[in-house]
Protein backbone atom coordinates (compact mmCIF):
# COMPACT_ATOMS: atom_id res chain seq x y z
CA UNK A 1 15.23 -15.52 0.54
CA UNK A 2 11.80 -16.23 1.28
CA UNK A 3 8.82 -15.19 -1.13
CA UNK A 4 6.11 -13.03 0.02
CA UNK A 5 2.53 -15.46 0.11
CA UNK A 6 3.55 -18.04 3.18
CA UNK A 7 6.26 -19.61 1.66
CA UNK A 8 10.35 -19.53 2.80
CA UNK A 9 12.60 -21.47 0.92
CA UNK A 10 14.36 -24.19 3.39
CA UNK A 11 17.41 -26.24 2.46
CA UNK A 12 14.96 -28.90 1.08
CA UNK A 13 12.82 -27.00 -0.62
CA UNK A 14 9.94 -24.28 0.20
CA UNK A 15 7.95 -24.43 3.13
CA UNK A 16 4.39 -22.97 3.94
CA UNK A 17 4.51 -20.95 7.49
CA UNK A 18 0.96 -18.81 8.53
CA UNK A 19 0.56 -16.60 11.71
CA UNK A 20 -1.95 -18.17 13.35
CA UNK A 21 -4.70 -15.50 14.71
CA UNK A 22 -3.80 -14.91 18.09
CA UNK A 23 -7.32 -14.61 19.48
CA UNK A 24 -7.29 -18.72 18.41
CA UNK A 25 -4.20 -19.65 20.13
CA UNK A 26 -5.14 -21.02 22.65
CA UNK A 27 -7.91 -22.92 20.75
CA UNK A 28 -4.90 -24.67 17.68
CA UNK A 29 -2.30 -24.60 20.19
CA UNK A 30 0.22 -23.07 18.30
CA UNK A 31 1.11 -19.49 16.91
CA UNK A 32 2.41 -20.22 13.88
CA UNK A 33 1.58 -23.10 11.18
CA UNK A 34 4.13 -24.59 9.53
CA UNK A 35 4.26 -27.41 6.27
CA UNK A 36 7.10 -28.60 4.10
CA UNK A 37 5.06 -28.18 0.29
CA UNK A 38 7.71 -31.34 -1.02
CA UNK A 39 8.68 -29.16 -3.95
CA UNK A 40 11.48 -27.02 -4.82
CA UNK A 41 9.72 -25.18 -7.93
CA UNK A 42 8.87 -21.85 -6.56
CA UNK A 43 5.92 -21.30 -8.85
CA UNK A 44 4.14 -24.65 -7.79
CA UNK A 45 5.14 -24.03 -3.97
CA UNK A 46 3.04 -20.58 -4.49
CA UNK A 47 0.32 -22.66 -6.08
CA UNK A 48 0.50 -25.41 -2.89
CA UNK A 49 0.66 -22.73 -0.41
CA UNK A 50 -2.49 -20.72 -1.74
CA UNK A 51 -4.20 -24.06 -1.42
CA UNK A 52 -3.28 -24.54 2.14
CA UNK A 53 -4.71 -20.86 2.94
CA UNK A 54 -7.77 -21.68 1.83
CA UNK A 55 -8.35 -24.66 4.06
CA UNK A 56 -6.27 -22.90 6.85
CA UNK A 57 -8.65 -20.07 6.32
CA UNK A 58 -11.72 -22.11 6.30
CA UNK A 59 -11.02 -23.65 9.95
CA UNK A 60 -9.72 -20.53 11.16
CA UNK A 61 -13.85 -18.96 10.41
CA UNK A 62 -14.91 -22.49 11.70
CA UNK A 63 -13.25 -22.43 15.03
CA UNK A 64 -14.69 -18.49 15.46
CA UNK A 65 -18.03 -19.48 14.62
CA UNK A 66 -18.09 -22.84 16.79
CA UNK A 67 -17.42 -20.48 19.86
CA UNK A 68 -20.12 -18.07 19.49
CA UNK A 69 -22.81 -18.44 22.08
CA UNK A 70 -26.10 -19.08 20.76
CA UNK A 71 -27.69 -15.65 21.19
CA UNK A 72 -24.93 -14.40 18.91
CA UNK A 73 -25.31 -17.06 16.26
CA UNK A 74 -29.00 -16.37 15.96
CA UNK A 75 -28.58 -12.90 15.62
CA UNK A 76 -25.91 -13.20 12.98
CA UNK A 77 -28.72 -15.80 11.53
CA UNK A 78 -31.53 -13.03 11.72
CA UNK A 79 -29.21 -10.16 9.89
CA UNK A 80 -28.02 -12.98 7.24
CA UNK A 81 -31.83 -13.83 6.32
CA UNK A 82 -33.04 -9.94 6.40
CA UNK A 83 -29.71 -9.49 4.00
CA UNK A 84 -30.61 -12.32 1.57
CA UNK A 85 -34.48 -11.15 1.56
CA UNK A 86 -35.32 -14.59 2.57
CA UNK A 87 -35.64 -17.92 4.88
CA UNK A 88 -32.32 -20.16 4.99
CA UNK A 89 -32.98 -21.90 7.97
CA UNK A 90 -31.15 -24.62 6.69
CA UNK A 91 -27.58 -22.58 6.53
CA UNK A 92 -27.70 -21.81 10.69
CA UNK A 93 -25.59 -24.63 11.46
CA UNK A 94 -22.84 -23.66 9.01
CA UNK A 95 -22.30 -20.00 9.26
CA UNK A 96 -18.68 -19.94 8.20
CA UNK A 97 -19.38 -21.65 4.88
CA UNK A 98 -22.68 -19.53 3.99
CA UNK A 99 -20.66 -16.24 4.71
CA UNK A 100 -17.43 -17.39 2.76
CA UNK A 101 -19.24 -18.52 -0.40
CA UNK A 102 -21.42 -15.28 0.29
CA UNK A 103 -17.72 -13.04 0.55
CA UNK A 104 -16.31 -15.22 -2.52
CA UNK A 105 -19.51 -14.45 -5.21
CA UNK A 106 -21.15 -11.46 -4.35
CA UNK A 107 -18.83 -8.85 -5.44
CA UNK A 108 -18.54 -11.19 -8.84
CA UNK A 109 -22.12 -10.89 -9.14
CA UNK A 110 -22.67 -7.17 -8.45
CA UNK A 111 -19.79 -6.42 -11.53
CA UNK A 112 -21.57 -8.79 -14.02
CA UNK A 113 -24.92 -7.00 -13.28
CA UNK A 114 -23.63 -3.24 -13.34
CA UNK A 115 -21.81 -4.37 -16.68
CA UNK A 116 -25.03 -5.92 -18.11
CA UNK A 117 -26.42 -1.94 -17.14
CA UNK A 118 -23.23 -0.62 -18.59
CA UNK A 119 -24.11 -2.62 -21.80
CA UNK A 120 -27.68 -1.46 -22.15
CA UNK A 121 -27.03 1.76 -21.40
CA UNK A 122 -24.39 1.63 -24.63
CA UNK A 123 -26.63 0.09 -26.95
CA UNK A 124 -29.40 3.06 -25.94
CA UNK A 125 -26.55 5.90 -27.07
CA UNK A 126 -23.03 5.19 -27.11
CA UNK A 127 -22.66 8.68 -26.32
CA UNK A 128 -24.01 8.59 -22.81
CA UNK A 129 -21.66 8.24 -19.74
CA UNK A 130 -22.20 4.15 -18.59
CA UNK A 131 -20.38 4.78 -15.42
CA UNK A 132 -22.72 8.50 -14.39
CA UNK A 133 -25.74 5.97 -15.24
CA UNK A 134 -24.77 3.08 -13.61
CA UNK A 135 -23.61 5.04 -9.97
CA UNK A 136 -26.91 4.92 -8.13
CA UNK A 137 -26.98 0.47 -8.54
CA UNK A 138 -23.09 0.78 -8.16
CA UNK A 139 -23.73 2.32 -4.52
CA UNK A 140 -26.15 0.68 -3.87
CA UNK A 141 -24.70 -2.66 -3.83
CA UNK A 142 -21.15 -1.59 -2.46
CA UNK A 143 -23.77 -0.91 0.92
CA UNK A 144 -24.95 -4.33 0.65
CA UNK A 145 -21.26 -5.59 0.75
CA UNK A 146 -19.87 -3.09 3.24
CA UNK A 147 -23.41 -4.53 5.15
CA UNK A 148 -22.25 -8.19 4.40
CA UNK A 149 -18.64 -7.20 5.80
CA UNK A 150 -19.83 -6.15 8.71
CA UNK A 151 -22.06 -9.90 9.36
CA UNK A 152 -18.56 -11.45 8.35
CA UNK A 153 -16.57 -9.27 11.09
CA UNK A 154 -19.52 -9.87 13.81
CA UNK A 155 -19.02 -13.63 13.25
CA UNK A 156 -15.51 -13.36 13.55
CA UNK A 157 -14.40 -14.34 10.02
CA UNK A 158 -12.03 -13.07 7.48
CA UNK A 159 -12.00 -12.54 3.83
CA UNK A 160 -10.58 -15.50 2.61
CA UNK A 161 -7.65 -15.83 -0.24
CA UNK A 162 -8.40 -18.01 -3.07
CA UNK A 163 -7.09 -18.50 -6.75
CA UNK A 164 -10.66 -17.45 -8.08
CA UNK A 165 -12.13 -14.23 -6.63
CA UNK A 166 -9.54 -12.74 -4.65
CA UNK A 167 -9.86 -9.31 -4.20
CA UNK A 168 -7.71 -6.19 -3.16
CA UNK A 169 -9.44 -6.55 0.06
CA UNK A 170 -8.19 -10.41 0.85
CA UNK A 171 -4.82 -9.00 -0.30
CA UNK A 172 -4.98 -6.72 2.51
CA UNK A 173 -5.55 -9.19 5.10
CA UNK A 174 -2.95 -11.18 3.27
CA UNK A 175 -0.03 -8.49 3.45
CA UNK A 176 -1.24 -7.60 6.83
CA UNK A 177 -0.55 -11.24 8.30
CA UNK A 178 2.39 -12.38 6.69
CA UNK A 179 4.42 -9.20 6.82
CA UNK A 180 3.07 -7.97 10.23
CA UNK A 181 3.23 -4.51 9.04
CA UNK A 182 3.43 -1.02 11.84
CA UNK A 183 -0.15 -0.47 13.07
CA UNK A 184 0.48 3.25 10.84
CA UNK A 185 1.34 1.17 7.61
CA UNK A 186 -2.18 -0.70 8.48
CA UNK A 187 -3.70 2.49 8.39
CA UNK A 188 -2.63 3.93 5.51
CA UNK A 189 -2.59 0.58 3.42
CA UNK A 190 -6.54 -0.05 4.58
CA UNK A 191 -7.00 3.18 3.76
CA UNK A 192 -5.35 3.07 0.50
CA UNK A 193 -7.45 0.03 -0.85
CA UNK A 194 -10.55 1.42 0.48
CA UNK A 195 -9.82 4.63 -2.07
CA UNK A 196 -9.01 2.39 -4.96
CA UNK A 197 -12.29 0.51 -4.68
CA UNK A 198 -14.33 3.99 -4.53
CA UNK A 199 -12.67 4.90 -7.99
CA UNK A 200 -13.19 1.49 -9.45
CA UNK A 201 -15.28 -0.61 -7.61
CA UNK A 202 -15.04 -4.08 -5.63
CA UNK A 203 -13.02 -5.61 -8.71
CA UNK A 204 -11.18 -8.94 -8.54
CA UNK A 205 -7.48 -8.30 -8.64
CA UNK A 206 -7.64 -10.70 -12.23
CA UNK A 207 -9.81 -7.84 -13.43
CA UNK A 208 -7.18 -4.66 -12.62
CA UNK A 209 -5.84 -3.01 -15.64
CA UNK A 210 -3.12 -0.91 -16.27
CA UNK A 211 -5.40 1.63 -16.93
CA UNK A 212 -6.73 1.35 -14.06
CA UNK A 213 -3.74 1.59 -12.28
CA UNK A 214 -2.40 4.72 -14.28
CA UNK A 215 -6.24 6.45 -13.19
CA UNK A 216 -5.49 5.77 -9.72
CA UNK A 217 -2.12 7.55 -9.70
CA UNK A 218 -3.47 10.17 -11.24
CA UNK A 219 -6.52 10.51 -8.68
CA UNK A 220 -3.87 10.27 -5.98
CA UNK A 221 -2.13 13.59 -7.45
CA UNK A 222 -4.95 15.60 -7.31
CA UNK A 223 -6.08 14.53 -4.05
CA UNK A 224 -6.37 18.10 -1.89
CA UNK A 225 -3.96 18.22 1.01
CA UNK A 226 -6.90 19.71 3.06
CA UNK A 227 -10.07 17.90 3.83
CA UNK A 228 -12.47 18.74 6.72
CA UNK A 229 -14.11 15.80 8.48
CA UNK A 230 -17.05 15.44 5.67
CA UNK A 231 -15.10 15.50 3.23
CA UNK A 232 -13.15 12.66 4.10
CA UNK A 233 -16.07 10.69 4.12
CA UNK A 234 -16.81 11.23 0.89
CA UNK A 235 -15.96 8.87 -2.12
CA UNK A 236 -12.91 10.12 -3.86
CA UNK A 237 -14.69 10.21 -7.25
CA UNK A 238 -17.01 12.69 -5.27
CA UNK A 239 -13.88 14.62 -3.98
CA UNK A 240 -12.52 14.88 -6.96
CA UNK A 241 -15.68 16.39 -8.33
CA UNK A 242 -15.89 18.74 -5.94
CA UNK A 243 -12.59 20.44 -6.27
CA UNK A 244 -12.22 19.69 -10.49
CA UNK A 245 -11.09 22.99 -12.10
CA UNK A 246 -10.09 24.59 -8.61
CA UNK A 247 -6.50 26.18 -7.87
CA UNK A 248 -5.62 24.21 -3.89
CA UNK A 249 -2.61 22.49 -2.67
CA UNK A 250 -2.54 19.07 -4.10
CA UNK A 251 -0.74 16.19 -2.75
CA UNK A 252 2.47 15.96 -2.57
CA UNK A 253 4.49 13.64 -5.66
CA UNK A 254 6.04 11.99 -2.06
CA UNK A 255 2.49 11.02 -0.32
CA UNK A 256 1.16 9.69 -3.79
CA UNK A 257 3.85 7.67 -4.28
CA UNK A 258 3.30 6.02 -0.77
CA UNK A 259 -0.44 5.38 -1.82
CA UNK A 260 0.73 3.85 -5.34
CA UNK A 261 3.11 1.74 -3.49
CA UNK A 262 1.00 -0.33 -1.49
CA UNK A 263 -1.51 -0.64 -4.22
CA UNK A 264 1.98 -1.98 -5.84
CA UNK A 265 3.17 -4.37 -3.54
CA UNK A 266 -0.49 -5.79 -3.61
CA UNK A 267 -0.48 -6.36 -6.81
CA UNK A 268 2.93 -8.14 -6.29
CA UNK A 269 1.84 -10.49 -3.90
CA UNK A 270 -0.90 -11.68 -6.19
CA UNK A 271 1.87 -12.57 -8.54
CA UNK A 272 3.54 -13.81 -5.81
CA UNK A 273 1.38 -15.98 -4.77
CA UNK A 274 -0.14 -17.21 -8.52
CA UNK A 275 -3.01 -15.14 -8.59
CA UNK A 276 -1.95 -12.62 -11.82
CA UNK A 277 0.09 -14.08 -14.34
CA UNK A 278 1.58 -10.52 -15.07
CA UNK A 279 1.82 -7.18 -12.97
CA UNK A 280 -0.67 -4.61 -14.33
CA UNK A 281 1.29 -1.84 -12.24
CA UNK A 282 4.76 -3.06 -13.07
CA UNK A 283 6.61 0.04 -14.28
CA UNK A 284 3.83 2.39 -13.77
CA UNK A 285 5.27 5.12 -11.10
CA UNK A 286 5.55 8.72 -9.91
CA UNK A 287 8.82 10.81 -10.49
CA UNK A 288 11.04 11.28 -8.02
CA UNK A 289 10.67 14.77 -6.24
CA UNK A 290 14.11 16.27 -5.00
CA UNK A 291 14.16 15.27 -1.33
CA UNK A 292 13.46 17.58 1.26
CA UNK A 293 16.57 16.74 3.74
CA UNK A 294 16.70 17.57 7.14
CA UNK A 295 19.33 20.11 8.23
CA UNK A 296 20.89 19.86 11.56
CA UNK A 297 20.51 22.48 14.36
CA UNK A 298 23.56 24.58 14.57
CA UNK A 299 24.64 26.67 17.55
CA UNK A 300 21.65 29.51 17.13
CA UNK A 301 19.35 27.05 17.03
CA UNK A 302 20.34 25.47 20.10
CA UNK A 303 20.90 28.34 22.48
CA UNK A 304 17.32 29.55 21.54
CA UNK A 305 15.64 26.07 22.39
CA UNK A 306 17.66 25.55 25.18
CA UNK A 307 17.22 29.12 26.81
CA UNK A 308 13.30 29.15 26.90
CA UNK A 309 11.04 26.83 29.16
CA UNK A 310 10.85 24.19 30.15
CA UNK A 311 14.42 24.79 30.08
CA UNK A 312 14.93 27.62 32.56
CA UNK A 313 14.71 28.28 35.82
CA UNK A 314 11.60 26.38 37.72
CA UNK A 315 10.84 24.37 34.46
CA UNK A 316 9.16 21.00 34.51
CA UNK A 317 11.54 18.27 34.50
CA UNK A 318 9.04 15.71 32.15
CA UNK A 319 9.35 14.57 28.68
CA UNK A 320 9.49 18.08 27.03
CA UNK A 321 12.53 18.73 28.98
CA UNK A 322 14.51 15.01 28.04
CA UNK A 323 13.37 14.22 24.76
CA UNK A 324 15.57 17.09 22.96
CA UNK A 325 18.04 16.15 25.43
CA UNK A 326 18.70 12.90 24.39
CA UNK A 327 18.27 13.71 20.80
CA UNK A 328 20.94 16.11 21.55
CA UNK A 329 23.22 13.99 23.47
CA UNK A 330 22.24 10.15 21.81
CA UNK A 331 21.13 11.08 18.25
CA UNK A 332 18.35 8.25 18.73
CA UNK A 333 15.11 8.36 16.71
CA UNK A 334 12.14 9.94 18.30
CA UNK A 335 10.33 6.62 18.01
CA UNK A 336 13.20 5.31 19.65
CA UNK A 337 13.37 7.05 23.09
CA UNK A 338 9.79 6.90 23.74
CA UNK A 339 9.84 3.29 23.73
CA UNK A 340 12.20 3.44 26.34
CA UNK A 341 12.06 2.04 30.17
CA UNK A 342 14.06 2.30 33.43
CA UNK A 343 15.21 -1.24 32.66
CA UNK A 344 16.72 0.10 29.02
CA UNK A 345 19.73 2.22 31.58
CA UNK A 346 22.32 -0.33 32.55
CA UNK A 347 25.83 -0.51 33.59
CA UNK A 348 28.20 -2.77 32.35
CA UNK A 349 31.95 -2.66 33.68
CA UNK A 350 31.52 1.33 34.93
CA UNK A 351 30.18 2.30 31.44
CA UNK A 352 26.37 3.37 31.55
CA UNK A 353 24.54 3.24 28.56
CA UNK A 354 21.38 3.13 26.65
CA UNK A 355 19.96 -0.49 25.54
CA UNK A 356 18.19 0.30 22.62
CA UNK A 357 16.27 -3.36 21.64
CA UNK A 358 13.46 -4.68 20.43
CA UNK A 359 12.77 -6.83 23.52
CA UNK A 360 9.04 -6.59 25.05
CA UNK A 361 7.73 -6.00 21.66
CA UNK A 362 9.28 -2.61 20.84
CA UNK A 363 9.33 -1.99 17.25
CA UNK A 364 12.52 -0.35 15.37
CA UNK A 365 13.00 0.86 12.03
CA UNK A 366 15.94 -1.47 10.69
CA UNK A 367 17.91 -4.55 12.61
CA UNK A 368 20.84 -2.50 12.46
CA UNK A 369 18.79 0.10 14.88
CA UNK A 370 19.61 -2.22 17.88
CA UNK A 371 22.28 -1.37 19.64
CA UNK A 372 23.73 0.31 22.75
CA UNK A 373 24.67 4.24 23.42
CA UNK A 374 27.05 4.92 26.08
CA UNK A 375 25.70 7.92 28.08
CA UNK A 376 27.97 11.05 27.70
CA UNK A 377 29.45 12.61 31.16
CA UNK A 378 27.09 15.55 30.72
CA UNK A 379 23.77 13.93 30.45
CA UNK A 380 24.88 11.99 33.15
CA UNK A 381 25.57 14.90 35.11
CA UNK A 382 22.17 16.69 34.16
CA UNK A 383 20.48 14.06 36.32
CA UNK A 384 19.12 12.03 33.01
CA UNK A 385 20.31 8.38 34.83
CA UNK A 386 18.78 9.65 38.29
CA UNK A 387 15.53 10.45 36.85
CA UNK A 388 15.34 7.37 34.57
CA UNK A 389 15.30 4.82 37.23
CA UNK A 390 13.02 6.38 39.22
CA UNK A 391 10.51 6.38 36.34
CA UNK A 392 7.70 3.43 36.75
CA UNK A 393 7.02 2.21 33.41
CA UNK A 394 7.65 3.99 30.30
CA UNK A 395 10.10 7.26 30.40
CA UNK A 396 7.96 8.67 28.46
CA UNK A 397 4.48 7.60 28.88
CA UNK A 398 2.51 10.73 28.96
CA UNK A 399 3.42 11.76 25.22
CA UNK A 400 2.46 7.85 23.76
CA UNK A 401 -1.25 8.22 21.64
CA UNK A 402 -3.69 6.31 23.79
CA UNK A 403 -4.81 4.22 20.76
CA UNK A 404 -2.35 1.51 20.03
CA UNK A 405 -2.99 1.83 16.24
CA UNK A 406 -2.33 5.23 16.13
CA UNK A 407 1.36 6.71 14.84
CA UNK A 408 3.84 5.77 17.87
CA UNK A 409 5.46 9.39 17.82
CA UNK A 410 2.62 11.51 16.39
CA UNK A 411 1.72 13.31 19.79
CA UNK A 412 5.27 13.64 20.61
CA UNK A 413 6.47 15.19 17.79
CA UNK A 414 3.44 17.46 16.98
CA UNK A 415 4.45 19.15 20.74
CA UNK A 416 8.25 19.07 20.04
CA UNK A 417 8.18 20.43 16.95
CA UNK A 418 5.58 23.05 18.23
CA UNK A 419 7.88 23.71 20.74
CA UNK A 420 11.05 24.41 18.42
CA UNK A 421 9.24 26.49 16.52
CA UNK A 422 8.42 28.72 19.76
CA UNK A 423 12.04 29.01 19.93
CA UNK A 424 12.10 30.92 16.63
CA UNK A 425 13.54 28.35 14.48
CA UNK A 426 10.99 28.42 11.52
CA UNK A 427 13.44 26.63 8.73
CA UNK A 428 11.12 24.28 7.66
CA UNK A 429 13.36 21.36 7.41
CA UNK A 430 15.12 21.93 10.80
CA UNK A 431 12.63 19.26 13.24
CA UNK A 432 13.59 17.16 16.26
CA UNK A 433 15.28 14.38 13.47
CA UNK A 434 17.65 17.38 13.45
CA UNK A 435 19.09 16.44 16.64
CA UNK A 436 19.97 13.04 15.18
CA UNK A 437 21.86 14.31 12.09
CA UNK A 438 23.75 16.96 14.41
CA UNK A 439 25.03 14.26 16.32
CA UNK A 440 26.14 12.72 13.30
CA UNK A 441 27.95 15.91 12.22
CA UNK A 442 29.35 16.17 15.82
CA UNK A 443 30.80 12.57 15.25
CA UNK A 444 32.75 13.86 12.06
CA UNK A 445 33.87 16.80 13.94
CA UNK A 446 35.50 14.68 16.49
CA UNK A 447 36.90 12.48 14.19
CA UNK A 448 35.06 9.24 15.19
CA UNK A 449 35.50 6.43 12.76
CA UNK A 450 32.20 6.32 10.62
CA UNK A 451 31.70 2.61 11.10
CA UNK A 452 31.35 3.73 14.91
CA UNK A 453 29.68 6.47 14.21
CA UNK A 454 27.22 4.26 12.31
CA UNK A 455 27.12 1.84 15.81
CA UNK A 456 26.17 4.74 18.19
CA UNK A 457 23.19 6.07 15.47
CA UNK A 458 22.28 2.57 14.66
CA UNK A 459 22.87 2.87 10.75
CA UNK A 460 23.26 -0.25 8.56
CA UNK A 461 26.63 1.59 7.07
CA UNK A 462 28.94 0.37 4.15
CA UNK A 463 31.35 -2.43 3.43
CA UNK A 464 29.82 -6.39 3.76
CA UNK A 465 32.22 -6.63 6.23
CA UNK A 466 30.13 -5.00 8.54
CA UNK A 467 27.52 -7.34 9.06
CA UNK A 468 30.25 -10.08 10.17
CA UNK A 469 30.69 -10.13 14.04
CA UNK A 470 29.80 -8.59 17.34
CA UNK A 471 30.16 -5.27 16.52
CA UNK A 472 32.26 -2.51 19.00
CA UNK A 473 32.83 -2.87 22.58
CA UNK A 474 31.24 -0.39 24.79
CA UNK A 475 34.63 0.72 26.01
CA UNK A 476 35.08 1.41 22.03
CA UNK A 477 31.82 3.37 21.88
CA UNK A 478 32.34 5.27 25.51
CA UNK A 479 35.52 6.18 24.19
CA UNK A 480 34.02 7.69 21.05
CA UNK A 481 31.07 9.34 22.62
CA UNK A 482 33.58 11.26 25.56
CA UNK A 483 35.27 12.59 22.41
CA UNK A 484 32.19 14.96 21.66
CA UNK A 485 31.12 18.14 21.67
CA UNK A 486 28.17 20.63 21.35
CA UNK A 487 28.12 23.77 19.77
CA UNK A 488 25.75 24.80 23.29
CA UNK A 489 26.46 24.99 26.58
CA UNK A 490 23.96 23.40 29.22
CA UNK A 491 25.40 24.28 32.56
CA UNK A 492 22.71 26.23 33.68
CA UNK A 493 20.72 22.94 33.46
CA UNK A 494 22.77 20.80 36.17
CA UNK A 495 20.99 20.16 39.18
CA UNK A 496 21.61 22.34 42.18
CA UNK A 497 22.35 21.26 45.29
């Protein structure tokens, strides 16, 4: 199994492999960098391969600088000499390497000085709070490195990971490379760092405690569950101020635990990759809350989504109409069907079905998501095929978020859900996932084997066995999905001619 850090273990040993940026491409000439490290000891391949970042990261901020035009370079110049309160004239022609050693001390520097402040201020009386006293020069110079940041990003380079001085930040853009995370767990991981650094500053990850840790999780409890617009720009220390002693909705144990995780599986990576000897958050966690399953529609439910518009009379055959239609009759994941295409309907050997694949860089939630659904004889019937392949482009384009960063299915289900509870289901853990674990009940009720039933809802399932060979036939599968049936009745939804 390969280790997180850059490193896979090959039958000869480890091996370093790095993503290469893919604005610079075309400029190495390949997209991903690959090195046998001529060890088999894990620990010293980690050691080799942090090595190899460095220089990898080095001509990667090289290569961006060399293609900036002039007018850029001397601007980036200008800001860097306005930023350092002086002339260094003698830096222009090696931008990359000023910025980097810049990036690599400066956040070293600012935590020796506020602790020589913290110091004085304990030697005037013990008593008096260092941190309260220390905020003002604390802010101040986390603005001169959100300032130097921004010089970094307009030259094009990275924080870079070294041995000495990493921070949580370089981390980030470590994690964020190698494991080529959804654009939403790049959100919420950025985000996440950027909250640990407003309780405790721009530390190096060799200077984390436990403590530290233990105050984040804590901080993460008592986060409010509402924030208006300002207040989300404030620091959390200042949040946290503002709402000490008052009786709101907290977090939820479930969304802190998702914050304390990726602070986690930084920290793991540093390990990982031979920055921390130990794991200052090993062990440190958040008790498990009893889950909050989903419950599947039953036949109420149904008849009043089904009976209401767009499903009646005149209503607008779009994505509102086939979305809960194909939950209902495919079980798929939300996410699932709005990646979908006119060239994800084929037939094979008089059996149409559903390709569901991660071809054209569609993104799934396990390997064992991809697979194909036959279509049942009703959906076929309601004109679902028809429609499909005379779509241009995605089925469902008009209910994707504009911003490709942005959750895939956020839109979609905020007006789904919106829409089922128009219908008068208010059960709060009845949502369109509901339709998937109906068609799993519908599968038991027809007596379809659970491996298959596993197939047509793309679950991992059981037995070892199961990850040995093709998988079922789609005669296999047809013949399962013919076998079922709804608690509803659609018929006044077929076409008329």
């Amino acid at each position: 199994m390969g280790a997180p850090g850059y490193i896979t273990r090959q039958k000869l040993g480890w091996h370093f492999q790095l993503a290469v940026p893919k604005d610079l491409w075309h400029v190495v000439g390949r997209k991903v960098i690959r090195k046998t490290l001529k060890t088999r000891d894990r620990r010293l391949a980690a050691i080799k391969a942090r090595d190899e970042l460095a220089l990898w990261d080095r001509r990667f901020n090289e290569l961006r600088a060399n293609s900036l035009s002039q007018e850029q370079r001397q601007r980036i110049t200008d800001r860097l000499r306005v930023w350092l309160g002086g002339d260094h004239q003698h830096f222009v022609d090696n931008l990359p390497l000023l910025i980097s050693a810049l990036q690599k001390s400066e956040p070293t520097e600012m935590e020796s000085w506020l602790e020589e402040r913290r110091a004085r201020v304990r030697e005037l009386d013990p008593a008096l709070d260092c941190e309260a006293a220390v905020a003002p020069y604390k802010k101040e110079g986390e603005a001169a490195l959100r300032q130097l940041d921004d010089i970094a990003a307009a030259a094009g380079i990275r924080p870079a990971v070294r041995a000495e001085g990493v921070t949580l930040d370089g981390l980030f853009e470590t994690w964020k490379r190698e494991r080529a995370p959804a654009p939403q767990s790049v959100v919420e991981c950025e985000y996440t760092v950027r909250r640990f650094r407003e309780l405790h500053g721009r530390r190096l990850v060799a200077e984390i405690t436990r403590q530290q840790v233990r105050e984040f999780r804590e901080a993460m409890l008592m986060l409010p569950t509402r924030l208006s617009n300002e207040e989300a720009r404030l620091t959390l220390p200042e949040i946290l101020r503002r709402y000490d002693g008052r009786d709101i909705p907290r977090a939820s144990p479930v969304s802190a635990r998702k914050r304390l995780g990726f602070i986690k599986a930084l920290l793991r990576l540093a390990v990982d990759a031979g920055h921390l000897q130990e794991d200052p958050a090993a062990g440190i966690r958040i008790g498990e809350a009893a889950p909050q399953q989903r419950l599947p529609f039953n036949a109420a439910d149904l008849e009043a989504i089904f009976h209401r518009a767009p499903f009646v009379a005149g209503g607008d055959r779009g994505s509102l109409f086939w979305l809960p239609i194909l939950g209902l009759y495919t079980g798929a994941r939300l996410g699932e069907l709005l990646q979908l295409a006119p060239g994800n309907v084929h037939r094979i050997d008089g059996i149409t079905f559903i390709d569901i694949t991660t071809e054209g860089g569609r993104r799934l939630k396990t390997e064992s998501s991809r697979r194909r659904v036959p279509i049942h004889p009703e959906l076929t019937a309601l004109g679902f095929v028809e429609w499909a392949r005379k779509k241009d482009g995605a089925l469902f384009a008009d209910m994707l978020p504009e911003k490709e960063e942005a959750q895939l299915s956020r839109l979609a289900s905020r007006d789904l859900n919106r829409m089922i509870r128009a219908a008068g289901v208010k059960e709060a853990r009845k949502a369109f996932h509901s339709f998937r674990h109906l068609f799993k009940d519908m599968c038991r009720e027809a007596g379809v084997e659970e491996a298959i039933g596993d197939a047509l809802t793309g679950h991992a399932g059981g037995g070892v066995g199961r990850r040995y060979g093709a998988g079922f036939s789609l005669a296999v599968l047809a013949d399962a999905v013919g076998k079922l049936r709804w608690p509803v009745e659609l018929g006044h939804l077929l076409p008329t001619v």
